[in-house]
PDB file of N, CA and C in Angstrom:
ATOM      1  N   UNK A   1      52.592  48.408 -18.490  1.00  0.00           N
ATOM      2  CA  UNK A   1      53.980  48.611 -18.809  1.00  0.00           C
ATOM      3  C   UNK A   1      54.230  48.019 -20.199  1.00  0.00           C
ATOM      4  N   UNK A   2      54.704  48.791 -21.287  1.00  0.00           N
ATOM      5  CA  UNK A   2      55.290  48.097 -22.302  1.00  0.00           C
ATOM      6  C   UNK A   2      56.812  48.381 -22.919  1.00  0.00           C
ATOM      7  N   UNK A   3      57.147  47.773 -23.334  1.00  0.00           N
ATOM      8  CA  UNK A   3      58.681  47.659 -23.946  1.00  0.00           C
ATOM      9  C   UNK A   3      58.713  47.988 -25.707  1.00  0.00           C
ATOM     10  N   UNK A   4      58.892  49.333 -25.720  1.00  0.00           N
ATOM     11  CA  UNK A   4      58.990  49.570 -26.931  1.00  0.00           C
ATOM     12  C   UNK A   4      59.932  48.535 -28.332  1.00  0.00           C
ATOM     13  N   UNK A   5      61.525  47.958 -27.432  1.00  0.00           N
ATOM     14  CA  UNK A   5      62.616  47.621 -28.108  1.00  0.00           C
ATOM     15  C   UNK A   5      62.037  46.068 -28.515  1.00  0.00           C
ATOM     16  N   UNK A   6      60.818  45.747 -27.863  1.00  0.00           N
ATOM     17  CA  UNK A   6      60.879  44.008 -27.888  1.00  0.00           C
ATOM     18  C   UNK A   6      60.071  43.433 -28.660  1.00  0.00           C
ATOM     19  N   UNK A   7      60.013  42.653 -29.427  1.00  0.00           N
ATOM     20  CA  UNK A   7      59.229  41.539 -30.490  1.00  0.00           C
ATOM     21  C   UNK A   7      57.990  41.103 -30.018  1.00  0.00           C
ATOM     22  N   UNK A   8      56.677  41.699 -30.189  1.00  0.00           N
ATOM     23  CA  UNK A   8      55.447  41.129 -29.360  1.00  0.00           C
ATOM     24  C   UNK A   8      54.667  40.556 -30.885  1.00  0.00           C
ATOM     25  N   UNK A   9      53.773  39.766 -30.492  1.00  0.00           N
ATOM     26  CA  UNK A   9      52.596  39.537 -31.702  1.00  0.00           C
ATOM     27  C   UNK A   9      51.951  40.631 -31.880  1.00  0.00           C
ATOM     28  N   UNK A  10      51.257  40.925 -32.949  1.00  0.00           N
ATOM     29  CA  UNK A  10      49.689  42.083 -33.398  1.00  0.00           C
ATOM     30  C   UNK A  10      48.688  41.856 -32.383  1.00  0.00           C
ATOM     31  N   UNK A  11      48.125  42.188 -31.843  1.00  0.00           N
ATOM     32  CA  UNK A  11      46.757  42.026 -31.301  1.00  0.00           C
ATOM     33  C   UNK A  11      45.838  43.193 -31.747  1.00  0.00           C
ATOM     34  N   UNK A  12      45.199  43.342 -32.990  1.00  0.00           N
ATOM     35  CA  UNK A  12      44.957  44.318 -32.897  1.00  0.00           C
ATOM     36  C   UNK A  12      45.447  45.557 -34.061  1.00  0.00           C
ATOM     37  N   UNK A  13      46.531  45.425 -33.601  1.00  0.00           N
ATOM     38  CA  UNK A  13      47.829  46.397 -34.428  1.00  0.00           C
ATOM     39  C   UNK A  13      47.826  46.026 -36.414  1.00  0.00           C
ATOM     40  N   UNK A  14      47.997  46.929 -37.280  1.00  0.00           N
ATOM     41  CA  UNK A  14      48.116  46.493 -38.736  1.00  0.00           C
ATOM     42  C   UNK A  14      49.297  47.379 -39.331  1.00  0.00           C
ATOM     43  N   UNK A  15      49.967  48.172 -38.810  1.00  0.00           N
ATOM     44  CA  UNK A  15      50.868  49.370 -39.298  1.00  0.00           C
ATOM     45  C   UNK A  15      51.447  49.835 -38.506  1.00  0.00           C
ATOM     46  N   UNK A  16      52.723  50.340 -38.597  1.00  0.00           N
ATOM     47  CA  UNK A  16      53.491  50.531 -38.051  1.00  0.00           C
ATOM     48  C   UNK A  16      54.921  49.654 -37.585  1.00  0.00           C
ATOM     49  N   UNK A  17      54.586  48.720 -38.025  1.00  0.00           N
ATOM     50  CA  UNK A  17      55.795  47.622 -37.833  1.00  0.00           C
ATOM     51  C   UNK A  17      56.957  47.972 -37.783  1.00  0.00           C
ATOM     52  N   UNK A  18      58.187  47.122 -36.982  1.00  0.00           N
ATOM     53  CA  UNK A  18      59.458  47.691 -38.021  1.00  0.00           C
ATOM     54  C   UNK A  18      59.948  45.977 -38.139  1.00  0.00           C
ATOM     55  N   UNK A  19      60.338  45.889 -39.664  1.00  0.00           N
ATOM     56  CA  UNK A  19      60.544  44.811 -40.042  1.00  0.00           C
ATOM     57  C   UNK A  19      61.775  44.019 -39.183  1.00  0.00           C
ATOM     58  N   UNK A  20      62.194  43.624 -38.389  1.00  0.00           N
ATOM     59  CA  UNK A  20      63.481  43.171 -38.011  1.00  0.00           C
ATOM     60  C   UNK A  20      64.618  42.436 -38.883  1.00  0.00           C
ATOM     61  N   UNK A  21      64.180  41.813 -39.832  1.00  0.00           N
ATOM     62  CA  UNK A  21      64.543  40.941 -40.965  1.00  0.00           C
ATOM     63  C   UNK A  21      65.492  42.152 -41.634  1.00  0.00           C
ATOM     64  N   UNK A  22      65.050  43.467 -42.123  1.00  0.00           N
ATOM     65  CA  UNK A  22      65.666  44.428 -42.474  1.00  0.00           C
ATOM     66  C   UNK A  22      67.055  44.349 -41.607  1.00  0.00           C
ATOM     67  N   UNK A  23      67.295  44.900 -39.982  1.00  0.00           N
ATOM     68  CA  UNK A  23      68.151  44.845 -39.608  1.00  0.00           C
ATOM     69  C   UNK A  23      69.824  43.505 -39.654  1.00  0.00           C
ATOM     70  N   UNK A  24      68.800  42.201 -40.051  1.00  0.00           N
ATOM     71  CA  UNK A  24      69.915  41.177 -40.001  1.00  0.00           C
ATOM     72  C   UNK A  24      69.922  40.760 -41.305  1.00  0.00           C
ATOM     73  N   UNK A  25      69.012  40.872 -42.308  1.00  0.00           N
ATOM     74  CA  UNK A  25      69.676  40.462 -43.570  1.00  0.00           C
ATOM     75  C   UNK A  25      69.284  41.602 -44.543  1.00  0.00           C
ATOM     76  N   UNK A  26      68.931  42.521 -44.285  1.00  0.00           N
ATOM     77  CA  UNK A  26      68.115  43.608 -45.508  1.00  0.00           C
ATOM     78  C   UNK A  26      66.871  42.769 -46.024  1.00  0.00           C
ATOM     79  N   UNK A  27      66.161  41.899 -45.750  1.00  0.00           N
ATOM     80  CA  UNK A  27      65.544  41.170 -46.764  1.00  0.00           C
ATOM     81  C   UNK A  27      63.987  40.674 -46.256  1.00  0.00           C
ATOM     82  N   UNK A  28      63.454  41.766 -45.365  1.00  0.00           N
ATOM     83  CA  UNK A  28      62.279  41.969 -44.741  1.00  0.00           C
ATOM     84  C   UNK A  28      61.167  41.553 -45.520  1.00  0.00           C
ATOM     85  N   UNK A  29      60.166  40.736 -45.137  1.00  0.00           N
ATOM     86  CA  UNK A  29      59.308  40.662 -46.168  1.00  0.00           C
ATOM     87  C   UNK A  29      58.449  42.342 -46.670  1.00  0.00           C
ATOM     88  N   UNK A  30      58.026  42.250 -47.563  1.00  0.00           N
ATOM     89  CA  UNK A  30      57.256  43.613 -47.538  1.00  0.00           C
ATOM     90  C   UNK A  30      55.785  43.581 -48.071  1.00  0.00           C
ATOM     91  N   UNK A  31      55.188  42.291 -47.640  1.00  0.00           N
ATOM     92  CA  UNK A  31      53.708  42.234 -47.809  1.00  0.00           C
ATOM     93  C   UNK A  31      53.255  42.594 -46.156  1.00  0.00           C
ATOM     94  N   UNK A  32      51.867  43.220 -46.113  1.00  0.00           N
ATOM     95  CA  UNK A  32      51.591  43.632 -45.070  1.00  0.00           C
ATOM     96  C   UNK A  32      51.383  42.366 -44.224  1.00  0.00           C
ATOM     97  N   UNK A  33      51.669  42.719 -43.123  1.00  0.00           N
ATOM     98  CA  UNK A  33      51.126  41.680 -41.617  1.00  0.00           C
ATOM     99  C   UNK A  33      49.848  41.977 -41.263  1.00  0.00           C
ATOM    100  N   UNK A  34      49.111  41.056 -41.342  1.00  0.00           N
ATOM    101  CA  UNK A  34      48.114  40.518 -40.602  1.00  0.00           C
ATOM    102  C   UNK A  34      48.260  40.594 -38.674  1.00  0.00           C
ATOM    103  N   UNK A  35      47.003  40.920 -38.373  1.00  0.00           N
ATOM    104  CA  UNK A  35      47.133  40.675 -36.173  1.00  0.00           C
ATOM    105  C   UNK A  35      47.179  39.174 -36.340  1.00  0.00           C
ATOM    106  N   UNK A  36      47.426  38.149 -35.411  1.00  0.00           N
ATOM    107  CA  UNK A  36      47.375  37.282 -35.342  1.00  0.00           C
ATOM    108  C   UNK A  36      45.855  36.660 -34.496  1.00  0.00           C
ATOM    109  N   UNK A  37      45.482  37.354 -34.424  1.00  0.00           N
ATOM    110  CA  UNK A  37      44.258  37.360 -33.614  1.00  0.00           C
ATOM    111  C   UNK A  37      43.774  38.647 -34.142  1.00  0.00           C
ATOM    112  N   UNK A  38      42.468  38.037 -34.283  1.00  0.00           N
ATOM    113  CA  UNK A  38      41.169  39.025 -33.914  1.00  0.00           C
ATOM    114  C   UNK A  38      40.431  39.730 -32.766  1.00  0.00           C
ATOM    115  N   UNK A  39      40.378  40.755 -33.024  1.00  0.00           N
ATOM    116  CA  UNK A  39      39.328  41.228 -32.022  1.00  0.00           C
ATOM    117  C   UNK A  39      38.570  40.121 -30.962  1.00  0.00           C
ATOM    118  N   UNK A  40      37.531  39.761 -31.945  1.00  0.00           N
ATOM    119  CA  UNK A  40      36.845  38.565 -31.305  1.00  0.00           C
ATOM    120  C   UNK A  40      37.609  37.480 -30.700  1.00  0.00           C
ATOM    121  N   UNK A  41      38.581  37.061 -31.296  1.00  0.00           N
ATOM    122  CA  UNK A  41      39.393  35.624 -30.408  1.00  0.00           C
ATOM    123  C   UNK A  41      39.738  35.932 -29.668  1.00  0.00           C
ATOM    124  N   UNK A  42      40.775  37.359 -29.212  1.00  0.00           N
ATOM    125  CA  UNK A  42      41.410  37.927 -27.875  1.00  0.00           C
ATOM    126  C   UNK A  42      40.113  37.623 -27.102  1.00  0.00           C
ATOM    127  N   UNK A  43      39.110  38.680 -27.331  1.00  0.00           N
ATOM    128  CA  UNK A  43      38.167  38.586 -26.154  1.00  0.00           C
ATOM    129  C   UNK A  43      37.458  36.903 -25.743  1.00  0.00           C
ATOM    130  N   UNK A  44      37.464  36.051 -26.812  1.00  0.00           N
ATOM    131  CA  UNK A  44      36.926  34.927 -26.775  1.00  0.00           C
ATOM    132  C   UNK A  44      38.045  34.048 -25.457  1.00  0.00           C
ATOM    133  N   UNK A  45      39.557  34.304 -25.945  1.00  0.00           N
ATOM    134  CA  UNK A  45      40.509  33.545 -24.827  1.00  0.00           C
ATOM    135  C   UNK A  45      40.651  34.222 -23.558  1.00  0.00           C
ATOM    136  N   UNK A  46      40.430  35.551 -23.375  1.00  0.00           N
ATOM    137  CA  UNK A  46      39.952  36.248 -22.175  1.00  0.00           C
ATOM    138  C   UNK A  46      38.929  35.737 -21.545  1.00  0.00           C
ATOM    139  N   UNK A  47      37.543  35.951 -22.201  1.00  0.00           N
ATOM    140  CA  UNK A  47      36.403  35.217 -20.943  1.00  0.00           C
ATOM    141  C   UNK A  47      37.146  33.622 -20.871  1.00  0.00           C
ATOM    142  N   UNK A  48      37.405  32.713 -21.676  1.00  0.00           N
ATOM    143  CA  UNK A  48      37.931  31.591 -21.466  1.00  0.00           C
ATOM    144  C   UNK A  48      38.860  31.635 -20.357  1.00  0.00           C
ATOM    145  N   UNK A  49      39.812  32.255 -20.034  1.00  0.00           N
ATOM    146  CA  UNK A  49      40.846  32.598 -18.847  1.00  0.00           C
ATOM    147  C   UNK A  49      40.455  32.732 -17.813  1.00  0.00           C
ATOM    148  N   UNK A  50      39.647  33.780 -17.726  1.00  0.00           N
ATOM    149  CA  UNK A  50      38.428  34.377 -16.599  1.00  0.00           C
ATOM    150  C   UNK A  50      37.689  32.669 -15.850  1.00  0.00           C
ATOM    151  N   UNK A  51      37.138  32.021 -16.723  1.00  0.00           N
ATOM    152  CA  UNK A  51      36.388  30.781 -16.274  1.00  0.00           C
ATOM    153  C   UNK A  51      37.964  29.831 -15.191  1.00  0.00           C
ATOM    154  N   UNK A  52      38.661  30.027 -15.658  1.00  0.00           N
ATOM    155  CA  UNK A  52      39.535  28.954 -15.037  1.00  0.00           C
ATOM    156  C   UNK A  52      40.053  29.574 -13.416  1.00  0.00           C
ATOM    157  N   UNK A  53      39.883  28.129 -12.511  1.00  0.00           N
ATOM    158  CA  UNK A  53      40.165  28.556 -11.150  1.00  0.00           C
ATOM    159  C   UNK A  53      41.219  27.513 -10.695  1.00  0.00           C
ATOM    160  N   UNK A  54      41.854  27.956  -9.619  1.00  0.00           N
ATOM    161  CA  UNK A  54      43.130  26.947  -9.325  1.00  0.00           C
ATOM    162  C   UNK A  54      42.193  26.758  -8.288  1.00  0.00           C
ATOM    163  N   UNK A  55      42.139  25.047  -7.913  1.00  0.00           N
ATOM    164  CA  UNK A  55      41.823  24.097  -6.982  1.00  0.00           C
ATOM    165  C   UNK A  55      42.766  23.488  -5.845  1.00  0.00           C
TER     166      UNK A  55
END
């Protein structure tokens, strides 16, 4: 399930943005965004997740 209207991080993603900053002040940055994660780190905090068990 995803929510088109809502503010998520990149995972992944490099284009397509929509600046929100535009909507409340006109004054969006306009250098490109970076994912905040890599490929590799998602999957790295995934198996990390996977290892953890409730006791």
């Amino acid at each position: 399930m995803t929510f088109p209207g809502t503010i998520m991080p990149a995972f992944y993603k490099t284009t397509g943005f929509i600046r929100p900053g535009d909507g409340f002040t006109g004054k969006a940055g306009t250098e490109p965004l970076d994912p905040l994660l890599t490929a590799q780190q998602v999957e790295d905090v995934v198996a990390y997740l996977m290892t953890l068990r409730e006791e």
